[in-house]
N, C-alpha and C. Protein backbone atom coordinates (compact mmCIF):
# COMPACT_ATOMS: atom_id res chain seq x y z
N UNK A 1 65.02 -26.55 -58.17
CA UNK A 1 64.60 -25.41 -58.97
C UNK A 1 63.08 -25.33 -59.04
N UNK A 2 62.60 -26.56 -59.10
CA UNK A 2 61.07 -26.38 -59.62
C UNK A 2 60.35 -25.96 -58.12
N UNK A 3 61.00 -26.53 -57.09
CA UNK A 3 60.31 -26.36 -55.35
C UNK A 3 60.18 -24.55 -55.75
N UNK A 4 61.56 -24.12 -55.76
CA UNK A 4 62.03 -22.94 -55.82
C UNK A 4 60.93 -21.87 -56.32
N UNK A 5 60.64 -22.14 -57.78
CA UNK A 5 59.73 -21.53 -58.25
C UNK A 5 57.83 -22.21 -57.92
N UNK A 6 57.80 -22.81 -56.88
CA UNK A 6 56.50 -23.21 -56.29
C UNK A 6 56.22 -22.11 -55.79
N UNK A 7 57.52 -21.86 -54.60
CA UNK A 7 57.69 -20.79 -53.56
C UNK A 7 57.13 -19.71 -54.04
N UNK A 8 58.14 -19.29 -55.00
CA UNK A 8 57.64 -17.63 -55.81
C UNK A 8 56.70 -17.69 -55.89
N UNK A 9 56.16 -18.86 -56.68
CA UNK A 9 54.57 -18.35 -57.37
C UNK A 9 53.16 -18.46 -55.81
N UNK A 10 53.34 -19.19 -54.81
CA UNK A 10 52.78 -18.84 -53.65
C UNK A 10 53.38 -17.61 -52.97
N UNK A 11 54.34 -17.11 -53.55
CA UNK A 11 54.70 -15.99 -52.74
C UNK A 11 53.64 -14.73 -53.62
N UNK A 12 54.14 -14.97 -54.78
CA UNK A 12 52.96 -13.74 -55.69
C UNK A 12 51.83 -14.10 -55.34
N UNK A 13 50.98 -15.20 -55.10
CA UNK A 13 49.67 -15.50 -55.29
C UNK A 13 49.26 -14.62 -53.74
N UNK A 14 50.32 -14.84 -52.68
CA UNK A 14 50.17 -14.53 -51.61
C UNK A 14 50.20 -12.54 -50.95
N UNK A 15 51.03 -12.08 -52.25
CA UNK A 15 50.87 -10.68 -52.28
C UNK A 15 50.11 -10.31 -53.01
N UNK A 16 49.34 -11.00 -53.47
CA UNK A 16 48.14 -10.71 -54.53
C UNK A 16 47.01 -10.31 -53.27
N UNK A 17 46.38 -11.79 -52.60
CA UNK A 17 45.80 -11.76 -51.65
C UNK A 17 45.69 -10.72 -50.61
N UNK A 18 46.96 -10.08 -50.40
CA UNK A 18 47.26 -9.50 -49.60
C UNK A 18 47.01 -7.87 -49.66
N UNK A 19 47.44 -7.34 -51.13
CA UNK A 19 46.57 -6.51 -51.69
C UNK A 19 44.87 -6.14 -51.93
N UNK A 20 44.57 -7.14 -52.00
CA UNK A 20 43.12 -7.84 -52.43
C UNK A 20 42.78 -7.68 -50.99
N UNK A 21 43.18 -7.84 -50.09
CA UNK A 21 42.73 -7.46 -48.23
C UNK A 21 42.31 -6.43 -48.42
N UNK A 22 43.60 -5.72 -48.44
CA UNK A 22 43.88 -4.14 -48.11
C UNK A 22 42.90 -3.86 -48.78
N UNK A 23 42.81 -3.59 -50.26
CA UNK A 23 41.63 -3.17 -51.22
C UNK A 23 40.26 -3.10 -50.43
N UNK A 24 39.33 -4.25 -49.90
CA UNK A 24 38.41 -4.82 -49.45
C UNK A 24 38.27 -3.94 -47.87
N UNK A 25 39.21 -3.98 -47.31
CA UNK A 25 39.13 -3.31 -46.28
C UNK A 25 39.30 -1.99 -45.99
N UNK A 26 39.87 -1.74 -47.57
CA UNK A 26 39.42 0.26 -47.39
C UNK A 26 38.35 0.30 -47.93
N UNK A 27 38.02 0.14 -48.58
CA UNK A 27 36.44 -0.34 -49.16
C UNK A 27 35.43 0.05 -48.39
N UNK A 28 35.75 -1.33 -46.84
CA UNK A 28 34.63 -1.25 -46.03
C UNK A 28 34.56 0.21 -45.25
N UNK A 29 35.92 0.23 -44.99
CA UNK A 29 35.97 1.20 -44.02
C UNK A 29 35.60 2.98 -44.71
N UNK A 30 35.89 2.85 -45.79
CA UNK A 30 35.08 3.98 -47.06
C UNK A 30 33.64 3.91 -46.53
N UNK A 31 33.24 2.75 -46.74
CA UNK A 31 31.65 2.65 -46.85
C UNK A 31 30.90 3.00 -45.74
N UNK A 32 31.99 2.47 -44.55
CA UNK A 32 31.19 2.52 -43.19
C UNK A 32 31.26 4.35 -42.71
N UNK A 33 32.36 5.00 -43.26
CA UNK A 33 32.19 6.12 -43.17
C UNK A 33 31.56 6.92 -43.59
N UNK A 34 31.26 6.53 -44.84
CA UNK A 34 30.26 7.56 -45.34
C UNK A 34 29.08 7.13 -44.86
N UNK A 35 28.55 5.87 -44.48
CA UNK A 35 27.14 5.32 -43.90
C UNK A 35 26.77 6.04 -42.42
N UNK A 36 27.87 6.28 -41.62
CA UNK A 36 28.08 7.07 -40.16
C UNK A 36 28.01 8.53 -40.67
N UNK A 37 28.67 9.24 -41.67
CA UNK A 37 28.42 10.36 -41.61
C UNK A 37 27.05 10.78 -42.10
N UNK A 38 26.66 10.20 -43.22
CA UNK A 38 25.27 10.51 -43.98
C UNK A 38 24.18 10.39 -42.49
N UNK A 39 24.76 9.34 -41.64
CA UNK A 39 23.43 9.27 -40.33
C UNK A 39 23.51 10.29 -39.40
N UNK A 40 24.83 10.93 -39.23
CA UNK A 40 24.97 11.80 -37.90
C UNK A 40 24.94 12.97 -38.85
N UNK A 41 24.67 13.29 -40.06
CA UNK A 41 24.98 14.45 -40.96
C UNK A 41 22.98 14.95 -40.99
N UNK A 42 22.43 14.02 -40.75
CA UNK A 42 21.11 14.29 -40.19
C UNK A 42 20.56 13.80 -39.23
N UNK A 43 21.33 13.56 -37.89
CA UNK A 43 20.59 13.13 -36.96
C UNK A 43 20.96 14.32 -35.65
N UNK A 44 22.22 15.24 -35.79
CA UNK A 44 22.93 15.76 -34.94
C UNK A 44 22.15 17.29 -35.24
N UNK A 45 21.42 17.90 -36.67
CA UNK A 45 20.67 18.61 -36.62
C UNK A 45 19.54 18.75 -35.74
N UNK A 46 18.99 17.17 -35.47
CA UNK A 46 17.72 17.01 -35.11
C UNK A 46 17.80 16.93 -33.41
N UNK A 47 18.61 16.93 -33.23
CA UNK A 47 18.75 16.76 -31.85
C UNK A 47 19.44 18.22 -31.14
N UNK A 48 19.52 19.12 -32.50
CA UNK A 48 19.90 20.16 -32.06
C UNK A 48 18.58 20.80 -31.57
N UNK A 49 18.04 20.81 -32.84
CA UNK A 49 16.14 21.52 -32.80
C UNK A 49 16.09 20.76 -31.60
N UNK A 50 16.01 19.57 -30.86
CA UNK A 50 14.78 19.53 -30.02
C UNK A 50 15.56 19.60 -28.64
N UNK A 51 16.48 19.86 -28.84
CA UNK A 51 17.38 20.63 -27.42
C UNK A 51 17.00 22.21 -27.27
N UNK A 52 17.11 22.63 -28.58
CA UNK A 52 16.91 24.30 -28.48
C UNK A 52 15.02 24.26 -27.74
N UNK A 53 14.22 23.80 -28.78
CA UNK A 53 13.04 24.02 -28.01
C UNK A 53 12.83 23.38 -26.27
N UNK A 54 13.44 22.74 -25.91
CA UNK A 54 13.44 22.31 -23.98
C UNK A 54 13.74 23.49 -23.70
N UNK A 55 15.35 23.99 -23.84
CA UNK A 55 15.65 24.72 -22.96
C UNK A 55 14.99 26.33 -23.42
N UNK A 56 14.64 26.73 -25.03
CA UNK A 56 13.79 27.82 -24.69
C UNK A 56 12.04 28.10 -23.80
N UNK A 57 11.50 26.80 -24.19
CA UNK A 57 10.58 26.16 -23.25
C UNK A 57 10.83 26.07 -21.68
N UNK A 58 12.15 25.77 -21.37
CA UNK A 58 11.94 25.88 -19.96
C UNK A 58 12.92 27.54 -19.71
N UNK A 59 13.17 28.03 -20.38
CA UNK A 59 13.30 28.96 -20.29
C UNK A 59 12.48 30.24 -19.80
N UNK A 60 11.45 30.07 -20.97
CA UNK A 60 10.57 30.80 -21.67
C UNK A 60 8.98 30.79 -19.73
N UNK A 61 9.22 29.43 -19.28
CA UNK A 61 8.38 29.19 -17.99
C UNK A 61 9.02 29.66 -16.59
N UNK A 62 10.43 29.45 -17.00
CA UNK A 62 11.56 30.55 -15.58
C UNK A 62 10.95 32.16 -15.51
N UNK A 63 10.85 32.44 -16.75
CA UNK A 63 10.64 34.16 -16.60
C UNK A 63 9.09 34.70 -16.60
C-alpha cells in the first residue's frame, strides 16, 4: 500500500512537472513571437523604402 501511494504521489509530482513544461514553453514560444514580429513589424517597412527608391532610381535613369 505504502509503495502504491509512492507511485501516485510521483505520478502527481510528475504531471505537475509536466504542466509546468508546457506552461514554460508557451511562454517561450509567446515571447519569441512577439520578439520576431516587433523586428520584422519594422524591418520589412524598411526594406520596402529602400527597394522602392533602387528601382525608381533606376528607373527614373532608363527614361
Amino acid at each position: 500500500m505504502i509503495q502504491k501511494y509512492g507511485a501516485v504521489k510521483k505520478l502527481r509530482e510528475k504531471k505537475g512537472q509536466t504542466a509546468m513544461e508546457y506552461i514554460l514553453t508557451a511562454g517561450f514560444l509567446f515571447g519569441a513571437f512577439v520578439a520576431f514580429y516587433s523586428l520584422y513589424s519594422n524591418l520589412v517597412p524598411q526594406q520596402f523604402d529602400k527597394a522602392a527608391k533602387v528601382i525608381l532610381s533606376v528607373y527614373d535613369t532608363g527614361n
